[in-house]
C-alpha atoms as a PDB file:
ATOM      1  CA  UNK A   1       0.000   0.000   0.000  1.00  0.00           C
ATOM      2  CA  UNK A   2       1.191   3.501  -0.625  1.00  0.00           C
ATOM      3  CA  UNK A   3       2.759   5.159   1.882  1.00  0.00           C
ATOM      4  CA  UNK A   4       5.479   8.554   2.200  1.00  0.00           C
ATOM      5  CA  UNK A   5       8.195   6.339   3.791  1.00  0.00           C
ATOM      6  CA  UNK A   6      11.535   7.656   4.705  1.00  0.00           C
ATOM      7  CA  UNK A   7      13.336   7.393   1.492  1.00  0.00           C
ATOM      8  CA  UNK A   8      10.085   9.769   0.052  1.00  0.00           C
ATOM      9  CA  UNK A   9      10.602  12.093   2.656  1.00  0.00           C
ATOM     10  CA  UNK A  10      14.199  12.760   1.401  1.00  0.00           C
ATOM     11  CA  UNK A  11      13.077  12.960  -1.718  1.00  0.00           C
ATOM     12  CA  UNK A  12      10.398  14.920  -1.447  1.00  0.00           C
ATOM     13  CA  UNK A  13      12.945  17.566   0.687  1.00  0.00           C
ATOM     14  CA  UNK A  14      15.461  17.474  -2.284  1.00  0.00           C
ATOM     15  CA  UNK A  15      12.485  18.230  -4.712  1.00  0.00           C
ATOM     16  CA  UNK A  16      11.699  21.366  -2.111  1.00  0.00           C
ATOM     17  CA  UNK A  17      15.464  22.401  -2.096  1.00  0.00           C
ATOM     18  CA  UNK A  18      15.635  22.196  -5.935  1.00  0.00           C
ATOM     19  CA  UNK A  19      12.179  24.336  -6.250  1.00  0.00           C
ATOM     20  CA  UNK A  20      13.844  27.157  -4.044  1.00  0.00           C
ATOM     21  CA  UNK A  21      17.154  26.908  -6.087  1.00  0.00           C
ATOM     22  CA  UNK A  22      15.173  26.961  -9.412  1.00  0.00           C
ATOM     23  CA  UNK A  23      13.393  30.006  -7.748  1.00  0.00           C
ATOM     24  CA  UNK A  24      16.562  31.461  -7.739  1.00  0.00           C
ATOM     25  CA  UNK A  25      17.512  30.894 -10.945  1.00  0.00           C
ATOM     26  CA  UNK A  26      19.547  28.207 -10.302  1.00  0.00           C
ATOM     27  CA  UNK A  27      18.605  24.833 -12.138  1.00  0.00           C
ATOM     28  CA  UNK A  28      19.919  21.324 -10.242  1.00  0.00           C
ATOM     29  CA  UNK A  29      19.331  18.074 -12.278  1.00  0.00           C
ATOM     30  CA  UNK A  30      16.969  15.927  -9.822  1.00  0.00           C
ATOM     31  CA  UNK A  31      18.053  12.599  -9.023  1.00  0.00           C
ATOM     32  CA  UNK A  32      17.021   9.493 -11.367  1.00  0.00           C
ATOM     33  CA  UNK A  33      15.672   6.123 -10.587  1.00  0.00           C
ATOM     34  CA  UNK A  34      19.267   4.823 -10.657  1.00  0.00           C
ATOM     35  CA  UNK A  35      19.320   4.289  -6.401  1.00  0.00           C
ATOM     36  CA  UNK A  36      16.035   3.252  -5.726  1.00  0.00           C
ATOM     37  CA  UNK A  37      14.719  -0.095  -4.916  1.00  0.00           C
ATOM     38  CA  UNK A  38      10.945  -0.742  -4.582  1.00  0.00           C
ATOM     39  CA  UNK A  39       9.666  -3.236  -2.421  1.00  0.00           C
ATOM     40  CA  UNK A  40       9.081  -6.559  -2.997  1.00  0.00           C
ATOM     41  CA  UNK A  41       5.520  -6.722  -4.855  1.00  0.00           C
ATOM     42  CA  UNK A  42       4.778  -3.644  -5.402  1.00  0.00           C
ATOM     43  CA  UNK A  43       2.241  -2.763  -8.200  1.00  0.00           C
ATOM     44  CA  UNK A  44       1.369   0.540 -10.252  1.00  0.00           C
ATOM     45  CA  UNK A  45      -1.042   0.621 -12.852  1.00  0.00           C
ATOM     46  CA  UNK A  46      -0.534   2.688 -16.373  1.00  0.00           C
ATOM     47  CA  UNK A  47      -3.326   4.689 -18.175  1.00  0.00           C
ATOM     48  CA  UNK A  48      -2.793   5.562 -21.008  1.00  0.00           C
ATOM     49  CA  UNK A  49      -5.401   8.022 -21.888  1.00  0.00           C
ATOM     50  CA  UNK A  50      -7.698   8.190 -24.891  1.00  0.00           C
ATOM     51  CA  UNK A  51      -7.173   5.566 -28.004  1.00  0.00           C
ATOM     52  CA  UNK A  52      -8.700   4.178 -30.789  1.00  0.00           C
ATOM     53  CA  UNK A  53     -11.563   6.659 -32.268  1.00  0.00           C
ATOM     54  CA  UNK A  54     -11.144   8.508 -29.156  1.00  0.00           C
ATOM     55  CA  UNK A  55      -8.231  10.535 -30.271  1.00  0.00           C
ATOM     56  CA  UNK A  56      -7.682  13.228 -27.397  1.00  0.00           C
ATOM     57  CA  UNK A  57      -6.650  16.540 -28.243  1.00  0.00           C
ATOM     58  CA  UNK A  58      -4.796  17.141 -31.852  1.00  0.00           C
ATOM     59  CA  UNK A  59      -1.862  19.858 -31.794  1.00  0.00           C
ATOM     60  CA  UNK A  60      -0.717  22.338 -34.121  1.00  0.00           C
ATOM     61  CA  UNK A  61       0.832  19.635 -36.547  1.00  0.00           C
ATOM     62  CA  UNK A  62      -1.461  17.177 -36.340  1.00  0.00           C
ATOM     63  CA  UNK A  63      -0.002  15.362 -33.300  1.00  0.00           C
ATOM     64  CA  UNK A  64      -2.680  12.763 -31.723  1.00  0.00           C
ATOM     65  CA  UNK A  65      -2.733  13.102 -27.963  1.00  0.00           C
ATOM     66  CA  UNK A  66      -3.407   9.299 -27.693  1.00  0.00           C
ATOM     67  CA  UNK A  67      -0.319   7.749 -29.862  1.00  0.00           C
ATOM     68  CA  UNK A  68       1.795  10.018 -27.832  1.00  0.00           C
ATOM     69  CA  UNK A  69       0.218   9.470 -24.499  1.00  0.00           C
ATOM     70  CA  UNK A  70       0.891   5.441 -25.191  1.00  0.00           C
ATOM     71  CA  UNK A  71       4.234   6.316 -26.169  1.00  0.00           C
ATOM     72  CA  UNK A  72       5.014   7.762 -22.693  1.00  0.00           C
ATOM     73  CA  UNK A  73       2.943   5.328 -20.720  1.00  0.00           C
ATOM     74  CA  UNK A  74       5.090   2.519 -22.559  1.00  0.00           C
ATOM     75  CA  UNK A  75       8.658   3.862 -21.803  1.00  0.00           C
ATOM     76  CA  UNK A  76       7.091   4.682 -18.046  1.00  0.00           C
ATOM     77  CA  UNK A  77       6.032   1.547 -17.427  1.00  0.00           C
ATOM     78  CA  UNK A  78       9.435  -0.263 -18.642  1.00  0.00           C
ATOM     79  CA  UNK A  79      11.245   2.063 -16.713  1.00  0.00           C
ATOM     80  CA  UNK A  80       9.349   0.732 -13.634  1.00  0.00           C
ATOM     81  CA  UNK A  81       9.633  -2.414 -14.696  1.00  0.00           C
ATOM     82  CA  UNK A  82      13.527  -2.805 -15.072  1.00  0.00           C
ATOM     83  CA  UNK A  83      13.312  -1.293 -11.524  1.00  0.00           C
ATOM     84  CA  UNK A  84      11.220  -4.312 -10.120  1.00  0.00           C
ATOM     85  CA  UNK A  85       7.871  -2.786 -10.028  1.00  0.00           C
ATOM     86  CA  UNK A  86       4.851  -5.117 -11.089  1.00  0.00           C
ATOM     87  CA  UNK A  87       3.056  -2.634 -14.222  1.00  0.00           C
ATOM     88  CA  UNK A  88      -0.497  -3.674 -15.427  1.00  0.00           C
ATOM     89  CA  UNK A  89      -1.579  -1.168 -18.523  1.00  0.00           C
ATOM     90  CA  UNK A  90      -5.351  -0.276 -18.834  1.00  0.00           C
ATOM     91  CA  UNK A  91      -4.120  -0.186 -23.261  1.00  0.00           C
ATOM     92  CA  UNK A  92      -0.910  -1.229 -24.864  1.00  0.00           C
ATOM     93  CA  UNK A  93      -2.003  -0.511 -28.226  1.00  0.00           C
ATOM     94  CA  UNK A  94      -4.288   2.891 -29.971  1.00  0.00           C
ATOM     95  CA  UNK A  95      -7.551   1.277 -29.326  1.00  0.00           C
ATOM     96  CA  UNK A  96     -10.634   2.222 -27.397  1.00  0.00           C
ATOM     97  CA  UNK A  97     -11.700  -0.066 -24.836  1.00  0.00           C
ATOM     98  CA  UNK A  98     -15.031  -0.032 -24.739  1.00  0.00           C
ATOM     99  CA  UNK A  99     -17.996   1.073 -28.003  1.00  0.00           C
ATOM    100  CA  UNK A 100     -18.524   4.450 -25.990  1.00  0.00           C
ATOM    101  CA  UNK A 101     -16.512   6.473 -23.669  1.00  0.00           C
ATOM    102  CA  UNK A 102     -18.554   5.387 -20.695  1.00  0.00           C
ATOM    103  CA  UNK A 103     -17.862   1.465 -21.785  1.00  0.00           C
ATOM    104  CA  UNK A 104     -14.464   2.512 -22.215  1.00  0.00           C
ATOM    105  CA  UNK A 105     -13.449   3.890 -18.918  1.00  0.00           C
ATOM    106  CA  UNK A 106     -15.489   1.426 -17.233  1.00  0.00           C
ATOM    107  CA  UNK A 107     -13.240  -1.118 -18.705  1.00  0.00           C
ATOM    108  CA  UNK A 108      -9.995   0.974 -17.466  1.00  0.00           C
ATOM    109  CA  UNK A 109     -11.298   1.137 -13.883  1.00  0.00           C
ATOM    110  CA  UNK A 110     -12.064  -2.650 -14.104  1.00  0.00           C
ATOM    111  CA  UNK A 111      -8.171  -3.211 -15.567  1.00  0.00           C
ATOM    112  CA  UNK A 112      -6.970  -1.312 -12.546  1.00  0.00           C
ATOM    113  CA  UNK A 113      -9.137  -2.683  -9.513  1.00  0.00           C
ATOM    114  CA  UNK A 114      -8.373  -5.877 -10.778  1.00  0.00           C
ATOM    115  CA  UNK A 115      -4.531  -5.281 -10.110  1.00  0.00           C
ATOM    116  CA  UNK A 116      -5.099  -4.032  -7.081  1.00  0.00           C
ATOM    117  CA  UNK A 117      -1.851  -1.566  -7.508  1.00  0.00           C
ATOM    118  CA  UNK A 118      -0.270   0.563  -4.782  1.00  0.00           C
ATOM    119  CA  UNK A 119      -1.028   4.004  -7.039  1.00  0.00           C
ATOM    120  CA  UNK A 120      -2.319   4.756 -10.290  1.00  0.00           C
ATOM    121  CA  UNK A 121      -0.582   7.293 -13.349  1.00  0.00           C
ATOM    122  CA  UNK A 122      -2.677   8.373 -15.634  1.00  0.00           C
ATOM    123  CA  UNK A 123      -1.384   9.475 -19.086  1.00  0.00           C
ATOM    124  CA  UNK A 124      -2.878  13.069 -21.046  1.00  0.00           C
ATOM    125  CA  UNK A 125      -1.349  15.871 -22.398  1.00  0.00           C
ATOM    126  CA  UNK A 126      -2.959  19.347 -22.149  1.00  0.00           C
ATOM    127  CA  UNK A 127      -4.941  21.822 -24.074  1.00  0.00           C
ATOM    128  CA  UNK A 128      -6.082  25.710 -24.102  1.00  0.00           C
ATOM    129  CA  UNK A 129      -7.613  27.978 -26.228  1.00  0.00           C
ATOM    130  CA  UNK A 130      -3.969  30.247 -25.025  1.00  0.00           C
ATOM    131  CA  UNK A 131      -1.266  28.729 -26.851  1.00  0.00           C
ATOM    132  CA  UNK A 132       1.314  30.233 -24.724  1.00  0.00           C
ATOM    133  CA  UNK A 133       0.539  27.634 -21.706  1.00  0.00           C
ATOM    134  CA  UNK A 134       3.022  25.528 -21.229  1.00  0.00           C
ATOM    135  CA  UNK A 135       4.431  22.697 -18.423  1.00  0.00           C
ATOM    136  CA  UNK A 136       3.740  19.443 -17.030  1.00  0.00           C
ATOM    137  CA  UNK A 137       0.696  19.403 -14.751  1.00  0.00           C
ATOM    138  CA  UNK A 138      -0.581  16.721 -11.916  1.00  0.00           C
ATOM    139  CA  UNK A 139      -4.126  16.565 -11.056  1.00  0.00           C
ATOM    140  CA  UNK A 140      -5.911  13.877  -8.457  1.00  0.00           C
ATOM    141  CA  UNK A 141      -9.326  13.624  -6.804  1.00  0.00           C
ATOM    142  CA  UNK A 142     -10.739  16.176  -4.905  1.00  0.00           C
ATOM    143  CA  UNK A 143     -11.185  13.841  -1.897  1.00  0.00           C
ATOM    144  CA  UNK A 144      -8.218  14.292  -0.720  1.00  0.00           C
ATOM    145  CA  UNK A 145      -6.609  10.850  -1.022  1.00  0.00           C
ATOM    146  CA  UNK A 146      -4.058  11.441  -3.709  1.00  0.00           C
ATOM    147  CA  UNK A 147      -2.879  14.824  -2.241  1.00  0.00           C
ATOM    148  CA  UNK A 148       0.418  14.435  -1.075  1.00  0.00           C
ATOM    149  CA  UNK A 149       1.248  11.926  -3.861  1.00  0.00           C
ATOM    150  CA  UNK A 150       0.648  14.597  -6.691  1.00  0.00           C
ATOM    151  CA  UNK A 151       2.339  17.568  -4.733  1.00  0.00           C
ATOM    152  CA  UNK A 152       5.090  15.819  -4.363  1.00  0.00           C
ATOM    153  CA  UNK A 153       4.986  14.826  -7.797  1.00  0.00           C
ATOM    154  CA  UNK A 154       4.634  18.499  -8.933  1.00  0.00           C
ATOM    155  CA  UNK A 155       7.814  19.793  -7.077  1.00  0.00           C
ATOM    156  CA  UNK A 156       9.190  17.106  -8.653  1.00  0.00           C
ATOM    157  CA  UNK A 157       8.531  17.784 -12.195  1.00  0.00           C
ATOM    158  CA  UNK A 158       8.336  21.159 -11.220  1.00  0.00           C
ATOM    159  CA  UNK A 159      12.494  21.658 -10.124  1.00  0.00           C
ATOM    160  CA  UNK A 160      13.208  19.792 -13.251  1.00  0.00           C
ATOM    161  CA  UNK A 161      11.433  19.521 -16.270  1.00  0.00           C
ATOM    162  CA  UNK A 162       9.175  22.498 -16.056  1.00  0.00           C
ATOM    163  CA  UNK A 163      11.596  24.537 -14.832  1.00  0.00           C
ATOM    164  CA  UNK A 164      14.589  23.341 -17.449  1.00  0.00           C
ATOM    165  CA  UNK A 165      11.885  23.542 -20.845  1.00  0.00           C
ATOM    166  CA  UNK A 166       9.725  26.062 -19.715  1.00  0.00           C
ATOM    167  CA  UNK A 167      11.292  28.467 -17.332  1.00  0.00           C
ATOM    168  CA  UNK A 168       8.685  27.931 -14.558  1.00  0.00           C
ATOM    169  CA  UNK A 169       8.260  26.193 -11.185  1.00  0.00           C
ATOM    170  CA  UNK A 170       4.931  27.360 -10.496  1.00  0.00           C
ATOM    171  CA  UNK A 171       2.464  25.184 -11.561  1.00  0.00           C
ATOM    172  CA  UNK A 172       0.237  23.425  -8.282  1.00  0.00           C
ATOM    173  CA  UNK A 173      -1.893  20.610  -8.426  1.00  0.00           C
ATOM    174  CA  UNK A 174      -5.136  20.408  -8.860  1.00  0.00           C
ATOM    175  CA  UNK A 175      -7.985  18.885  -7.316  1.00  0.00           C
ATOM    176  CA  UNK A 176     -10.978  17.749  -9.374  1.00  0.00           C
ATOM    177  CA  UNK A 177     -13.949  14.697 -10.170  1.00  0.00           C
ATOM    178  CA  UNK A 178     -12.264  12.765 -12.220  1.00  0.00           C
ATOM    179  CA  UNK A 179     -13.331   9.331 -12.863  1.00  0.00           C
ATOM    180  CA  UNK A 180      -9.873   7.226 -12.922  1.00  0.00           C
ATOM    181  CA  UNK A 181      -8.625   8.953  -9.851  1.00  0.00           C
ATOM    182  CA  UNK A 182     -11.423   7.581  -8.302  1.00  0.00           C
ATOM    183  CA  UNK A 183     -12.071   4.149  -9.333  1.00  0.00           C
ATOM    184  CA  UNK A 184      -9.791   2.393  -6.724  1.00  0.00           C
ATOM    185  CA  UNK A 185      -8.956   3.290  -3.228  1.00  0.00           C
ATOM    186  CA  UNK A 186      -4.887   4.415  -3.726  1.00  0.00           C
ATOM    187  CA  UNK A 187      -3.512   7.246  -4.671  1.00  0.00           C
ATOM    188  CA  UNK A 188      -3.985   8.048  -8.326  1.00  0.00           C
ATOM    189  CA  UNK A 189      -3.078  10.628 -10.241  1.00  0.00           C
ATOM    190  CA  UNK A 190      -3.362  12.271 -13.955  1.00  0.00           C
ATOM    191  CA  UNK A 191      -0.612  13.634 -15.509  1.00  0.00           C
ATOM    192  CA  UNK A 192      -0.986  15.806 -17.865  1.00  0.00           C
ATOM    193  CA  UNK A 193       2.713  15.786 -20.318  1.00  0.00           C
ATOM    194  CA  UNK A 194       2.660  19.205 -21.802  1.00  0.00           C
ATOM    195  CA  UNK A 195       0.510  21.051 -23.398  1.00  0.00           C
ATOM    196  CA  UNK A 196      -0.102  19.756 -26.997  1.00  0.00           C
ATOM    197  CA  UNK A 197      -1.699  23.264 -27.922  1.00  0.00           C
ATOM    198  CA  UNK A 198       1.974  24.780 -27.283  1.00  0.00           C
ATOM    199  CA  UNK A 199       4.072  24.336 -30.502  1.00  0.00           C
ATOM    200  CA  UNK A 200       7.231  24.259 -28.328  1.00  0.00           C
ATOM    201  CA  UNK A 201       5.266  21.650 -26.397  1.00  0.00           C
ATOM    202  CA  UNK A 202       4.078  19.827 -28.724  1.00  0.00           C
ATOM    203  CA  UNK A 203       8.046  19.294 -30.534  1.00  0.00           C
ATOM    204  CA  UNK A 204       9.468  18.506 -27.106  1.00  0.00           C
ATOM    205  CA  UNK A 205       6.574  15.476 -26.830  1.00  0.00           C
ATOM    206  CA  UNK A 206       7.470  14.257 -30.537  1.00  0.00           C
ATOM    207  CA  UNK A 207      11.121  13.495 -29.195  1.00  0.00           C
ATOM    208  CA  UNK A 208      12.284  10.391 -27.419  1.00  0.00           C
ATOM    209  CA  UNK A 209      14.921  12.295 -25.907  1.00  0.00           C
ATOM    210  CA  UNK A 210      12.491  14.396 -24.154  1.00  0.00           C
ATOM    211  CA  UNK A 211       9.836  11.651 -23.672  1.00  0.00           C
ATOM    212  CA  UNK A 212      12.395   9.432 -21.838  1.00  0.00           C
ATOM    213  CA  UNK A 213      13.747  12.203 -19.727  1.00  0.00           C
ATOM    214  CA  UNK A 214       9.974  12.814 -18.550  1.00  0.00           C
ATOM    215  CA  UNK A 215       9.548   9.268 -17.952  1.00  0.00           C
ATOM    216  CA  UNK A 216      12.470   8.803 -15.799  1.00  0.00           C
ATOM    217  CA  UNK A 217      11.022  12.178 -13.667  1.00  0.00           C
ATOM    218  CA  UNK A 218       7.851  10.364 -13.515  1.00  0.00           C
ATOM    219  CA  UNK A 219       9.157   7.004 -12.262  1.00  0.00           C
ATOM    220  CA  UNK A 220      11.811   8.538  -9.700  1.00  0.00           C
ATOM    221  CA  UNK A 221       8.737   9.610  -8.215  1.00  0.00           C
ATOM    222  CA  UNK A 222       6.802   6.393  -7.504  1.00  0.00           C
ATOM    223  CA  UNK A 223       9.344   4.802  -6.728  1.00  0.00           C
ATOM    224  CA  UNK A 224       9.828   7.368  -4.043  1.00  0.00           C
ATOM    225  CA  UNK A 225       6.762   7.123  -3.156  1.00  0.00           C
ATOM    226  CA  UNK A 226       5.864   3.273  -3.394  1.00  0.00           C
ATOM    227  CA  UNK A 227       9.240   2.339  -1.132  1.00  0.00           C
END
């Protein structure tokens, strides 16, 4: 079960420190999954959002949101796996689960109850009508429950990614009724990659270079969190 043990507590006071710094001006690379060790068992379950005829949000050059959402859930979850972590995916290929969108996320929150994982990462990438918004944002269920799991993954993703492709460490977490973060009883979050609406964005989530980079953010994180 998910719990902030005492390796996440020193990781979630480096990702505080390098927040500050990056405050400052001063970027610090943020340690990788290199030194961790989950334990024995543990599970997370992948989402990739979207798929099939439900193609997400399209960007500027005609990027789907669900091929590259897959693409990142992938390289996530064998990044977690060479680390010892257990992964069940809701989707490993661009289909739809389900004839409708209700069918289809019933079928997700089926996938992940039935692995009965220690926390839940949910795969998107972002859109607004301002094309200037840019960054990596978290967002879990507004009861509460995934709180400190997606604030710590903010500062996180904050002190390095945002902060190294964007110039920003400001974006929070938010709170909302969403129906995957609330489908089992762990923490579960939605990650939102970039925002596909930002050109810069949107060439940043084409690359493996910067896909892989993310993912290994990403994973340092539950593993922080899942040991």
């Amino acid at each position: 079960m998910f719990f902030i043990g005492k390796k996440a507590f020193i990781g979630c006071f480096a990702a505080v420190v390098l927040t500050v710094l990056s405050g400052l001006g001063v970027y610090a690379v943020s340690h990788t999954v290199a030194g961790f060790v989950p334990p024995l068992g543990a599970v997370v379950a992948v989402d990739p959002g979207h798929g099939g005829y439900d193609g997400g949000v399209v960007g500027a050059t005609g990027s789907k949101e669900s091929e590259l959402n897959l693409k990142i859930a992938l390289e996530l979850g064998e990044i977690l796996t060479a680390k010892g972590i257990k992964v069940v995916y809701t989707r490993t290929e661009d289909v739809a689960l389900g004839d409708t969108k209700r069918e289809d996320m019933q079928a997700r929150a089926r996938i992940i109850k039935e692995a009965r994982p220690d926390c839940v990462i949910s795969v998107h990438l972002n859109s607004y009508p301002d094309k200037t918004r840019r960054g990596v944002q978290v967002f879990y269920d507004d009861t509460g429950r995934g709180q400190s799991f997606a604030s710590f993954m903010q500062e996180r993703l904050n002190a390095s990614i945002n902060y190294k492709y964007s110039n920003r460490a400001d974006l929070a977490p938010q709170a909302g009724d969403y129906y995957i973060t609330k489908c089992c009883a762990v923490p579960s979050l939605i990650i939102e990659c970039g925002f596909i609406s930002n050109a810069e964005d949107e060439s940043l989530l084409k690359t493996a270079a910067f896909r892989s980079e993310l993912c290994d953010e990403i994973a340092g994180a539950v593993l922080l969190a899942v040991s």
